[in-house]
C-alpha atoms as a PDB file:
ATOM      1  CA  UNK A   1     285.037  54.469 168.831  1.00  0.00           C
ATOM      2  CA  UNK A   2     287.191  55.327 172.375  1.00  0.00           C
ATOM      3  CA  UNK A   3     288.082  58.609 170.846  1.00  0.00           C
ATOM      4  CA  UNK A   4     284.444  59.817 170.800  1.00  0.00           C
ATOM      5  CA  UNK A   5     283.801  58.702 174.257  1.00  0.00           C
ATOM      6  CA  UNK A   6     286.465  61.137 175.547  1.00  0.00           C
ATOM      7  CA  UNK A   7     284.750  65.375 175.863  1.00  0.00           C
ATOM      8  CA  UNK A   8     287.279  66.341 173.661  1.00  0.00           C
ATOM      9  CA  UNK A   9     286.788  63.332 170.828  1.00  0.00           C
ATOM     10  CA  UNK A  10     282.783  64.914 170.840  1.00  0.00           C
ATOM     11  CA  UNK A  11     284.114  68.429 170.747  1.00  0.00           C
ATOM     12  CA  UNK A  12     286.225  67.567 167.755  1.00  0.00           C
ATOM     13  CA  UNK A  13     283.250  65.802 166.033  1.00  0.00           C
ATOM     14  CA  UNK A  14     281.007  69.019 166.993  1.00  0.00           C
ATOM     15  CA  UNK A  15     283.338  71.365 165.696  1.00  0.00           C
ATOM     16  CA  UNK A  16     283.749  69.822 162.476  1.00  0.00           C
ATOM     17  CA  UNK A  17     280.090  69.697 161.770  1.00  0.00           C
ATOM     18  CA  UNK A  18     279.688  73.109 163.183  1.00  0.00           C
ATOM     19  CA  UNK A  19     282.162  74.138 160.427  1.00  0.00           C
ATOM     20  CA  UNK A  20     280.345  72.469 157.547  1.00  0.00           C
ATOM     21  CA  UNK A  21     277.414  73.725 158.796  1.00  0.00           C
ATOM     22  CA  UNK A  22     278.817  77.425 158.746  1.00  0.00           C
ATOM     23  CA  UNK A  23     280.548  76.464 155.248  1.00  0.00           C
ATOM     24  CA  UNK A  24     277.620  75.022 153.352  1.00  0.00           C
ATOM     25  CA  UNK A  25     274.608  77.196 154.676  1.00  0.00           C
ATOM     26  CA  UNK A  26     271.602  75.222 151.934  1.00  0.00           C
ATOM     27  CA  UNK A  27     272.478  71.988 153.498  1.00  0.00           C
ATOM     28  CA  UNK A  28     273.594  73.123 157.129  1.00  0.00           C
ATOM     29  CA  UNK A  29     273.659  70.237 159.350  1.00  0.00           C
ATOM     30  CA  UNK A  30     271.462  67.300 158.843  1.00  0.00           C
ATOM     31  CA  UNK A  31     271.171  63.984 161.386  1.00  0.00           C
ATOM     32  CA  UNK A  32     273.371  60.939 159.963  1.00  0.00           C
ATOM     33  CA  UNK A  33     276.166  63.565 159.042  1.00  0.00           C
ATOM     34  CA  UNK A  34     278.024  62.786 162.291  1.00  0.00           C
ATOM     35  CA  UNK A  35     278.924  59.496 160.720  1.00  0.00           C
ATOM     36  CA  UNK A  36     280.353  60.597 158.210  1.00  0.00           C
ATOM     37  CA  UNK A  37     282.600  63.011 159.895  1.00  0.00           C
ATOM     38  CA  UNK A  38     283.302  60.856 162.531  1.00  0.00           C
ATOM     39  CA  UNK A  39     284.720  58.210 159.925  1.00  0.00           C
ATOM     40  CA  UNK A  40     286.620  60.691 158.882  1.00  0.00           C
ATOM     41  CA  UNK A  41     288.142  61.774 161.924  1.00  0.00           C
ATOM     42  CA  UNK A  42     288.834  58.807 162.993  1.00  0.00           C
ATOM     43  CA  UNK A  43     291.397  58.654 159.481  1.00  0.00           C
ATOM     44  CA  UNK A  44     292.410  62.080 159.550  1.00  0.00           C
ATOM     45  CA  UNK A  45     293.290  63.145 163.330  1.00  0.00           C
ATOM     46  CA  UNK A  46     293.581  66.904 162.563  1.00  0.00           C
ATOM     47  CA  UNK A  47     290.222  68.729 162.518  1.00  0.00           C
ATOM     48  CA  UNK A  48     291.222  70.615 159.554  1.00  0.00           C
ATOM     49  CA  UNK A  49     292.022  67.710 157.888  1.00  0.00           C
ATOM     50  CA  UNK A  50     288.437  66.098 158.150  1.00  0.00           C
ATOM     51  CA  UNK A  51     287.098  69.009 157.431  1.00  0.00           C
ATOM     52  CA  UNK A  52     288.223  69.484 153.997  1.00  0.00           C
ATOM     53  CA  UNK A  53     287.756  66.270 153.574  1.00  0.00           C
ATOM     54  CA  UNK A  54     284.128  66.336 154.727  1.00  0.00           C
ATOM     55  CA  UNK A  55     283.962  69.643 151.761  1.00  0.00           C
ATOM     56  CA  UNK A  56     285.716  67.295 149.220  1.00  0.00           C
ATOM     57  CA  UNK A  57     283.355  64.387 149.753  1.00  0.00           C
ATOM     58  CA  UNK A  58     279.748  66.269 149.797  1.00  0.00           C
ATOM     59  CA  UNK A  59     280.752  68.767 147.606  1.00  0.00           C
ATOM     60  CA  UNK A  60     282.817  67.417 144.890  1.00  0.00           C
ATOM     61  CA  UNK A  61     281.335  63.677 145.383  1.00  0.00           C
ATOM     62  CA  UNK A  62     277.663  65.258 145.283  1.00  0.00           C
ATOM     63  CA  UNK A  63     277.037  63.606 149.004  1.00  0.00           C
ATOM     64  CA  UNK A  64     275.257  66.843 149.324  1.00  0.00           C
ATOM     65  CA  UNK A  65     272.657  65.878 147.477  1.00  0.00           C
ATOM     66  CA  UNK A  66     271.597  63.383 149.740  1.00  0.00           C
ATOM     67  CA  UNK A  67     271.342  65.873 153.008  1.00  0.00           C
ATOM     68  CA  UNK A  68     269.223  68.677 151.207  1.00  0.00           C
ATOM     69  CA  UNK A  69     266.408  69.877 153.328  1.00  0.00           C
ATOM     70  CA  UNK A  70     264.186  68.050 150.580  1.00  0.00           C
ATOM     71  CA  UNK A  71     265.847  64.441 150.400  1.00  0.00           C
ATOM     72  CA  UNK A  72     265.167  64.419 147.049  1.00  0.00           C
ATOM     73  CA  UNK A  73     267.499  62.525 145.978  1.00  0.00           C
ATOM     74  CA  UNK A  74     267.734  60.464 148.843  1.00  0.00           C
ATOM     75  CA  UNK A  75     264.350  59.272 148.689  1.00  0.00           C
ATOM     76  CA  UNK A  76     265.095  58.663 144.900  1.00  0.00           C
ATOM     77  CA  UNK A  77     268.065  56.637 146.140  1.00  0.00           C
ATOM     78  CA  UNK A  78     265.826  55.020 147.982  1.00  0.00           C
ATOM     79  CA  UNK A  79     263.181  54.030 145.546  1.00  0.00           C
ATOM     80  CA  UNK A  80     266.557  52.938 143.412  1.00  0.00           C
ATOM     81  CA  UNK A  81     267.541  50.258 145.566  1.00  0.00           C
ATOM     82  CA  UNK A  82     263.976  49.254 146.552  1.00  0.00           C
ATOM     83  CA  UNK A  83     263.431  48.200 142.865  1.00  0.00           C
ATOM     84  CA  UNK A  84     266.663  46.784 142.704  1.00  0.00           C
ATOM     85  CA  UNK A  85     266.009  44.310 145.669  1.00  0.00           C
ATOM     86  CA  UNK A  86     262.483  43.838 144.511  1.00  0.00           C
ATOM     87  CA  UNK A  87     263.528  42.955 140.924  1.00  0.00           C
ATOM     88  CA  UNK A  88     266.505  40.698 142.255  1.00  0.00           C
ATOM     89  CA  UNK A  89     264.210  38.776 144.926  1.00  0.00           C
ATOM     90  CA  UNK A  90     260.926  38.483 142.853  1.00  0.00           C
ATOM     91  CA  UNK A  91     261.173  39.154 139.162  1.00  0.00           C
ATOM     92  CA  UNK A  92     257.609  38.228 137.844  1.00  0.00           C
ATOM     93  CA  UNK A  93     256.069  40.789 140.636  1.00  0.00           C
ATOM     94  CA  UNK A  94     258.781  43.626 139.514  1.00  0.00           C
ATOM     95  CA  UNK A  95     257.351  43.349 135.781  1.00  0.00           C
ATOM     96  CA  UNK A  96     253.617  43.616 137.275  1.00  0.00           C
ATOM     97  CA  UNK A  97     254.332  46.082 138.874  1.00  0.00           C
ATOM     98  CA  UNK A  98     256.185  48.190 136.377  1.00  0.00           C
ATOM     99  CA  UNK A  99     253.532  47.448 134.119  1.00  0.00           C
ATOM    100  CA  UNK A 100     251.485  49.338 136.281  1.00  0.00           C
ATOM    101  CA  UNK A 101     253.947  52.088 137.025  1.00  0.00           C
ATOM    102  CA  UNK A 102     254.016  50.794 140.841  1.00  0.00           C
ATOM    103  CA  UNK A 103     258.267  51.077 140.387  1.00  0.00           C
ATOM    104  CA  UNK A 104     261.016  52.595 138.332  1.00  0.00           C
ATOM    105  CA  UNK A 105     261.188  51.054 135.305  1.00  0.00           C
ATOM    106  CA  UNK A 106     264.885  51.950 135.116  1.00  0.00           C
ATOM    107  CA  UNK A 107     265.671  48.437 136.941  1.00  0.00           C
ATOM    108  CA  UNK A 108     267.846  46.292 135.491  1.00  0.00           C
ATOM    109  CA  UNK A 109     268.165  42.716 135.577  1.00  0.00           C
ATOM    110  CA  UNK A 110     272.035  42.401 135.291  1.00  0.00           C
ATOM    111  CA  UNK A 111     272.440  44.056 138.503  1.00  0.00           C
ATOM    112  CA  UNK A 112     271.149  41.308 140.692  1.00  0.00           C
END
């Protein structure tokens, strides 16, 4: 966006993350964050604003989760949509390979 181009557009951006990063000291900052607050500044001019949004969103939302220094549950995310895909584009190798325990076998067929 043209507001991010502009040094004071990146020093809003940077100050919000800066704050969340002071706020929330297990998850600090973490790379792909920016986007997130960015989106939201882009909605919600004032810094404060995005801000508390940005609090609202990982906290109460459980975003959070996903930015842990241990991507936990990202990488179970992850693996969630991989055998999603896989069990949407090729059925009969998703059941060989749950029978093997190759995927999740918490898949389901109704969500393709």
């Amino acid at each position: 966006m043209r507001r991010f181009a502009t040094i004071e557009g990146k020093q809003a951006l940077e100050r919000v993350l800066r704050a969340y990063a002071a706020f929330d000291t297990e998850v600090n900052y973490c790379q792909g964050m920016n986007f997130l607050a960015a989106l939201l500044l882009i909605w919600l001019p004032r810094e404060a604003d995005a801000f508390g949004a940005l609090v609202l969103i990982m906290k109460d939302r459980g975003l959070r989760e996903l930015y842990k220094t241990d991507m936990t549950m990202l990488q179970a995310q992850a693996l969630s949509l991989d055998s999603n895909l896989l069990l949407c584009m090729t059925t009969g190798l998703h059941d060989y390979l749950v029978t093997r325990r190759r995927t999740p076998n918490n898949a389901s067929r109704s969500n393709c």
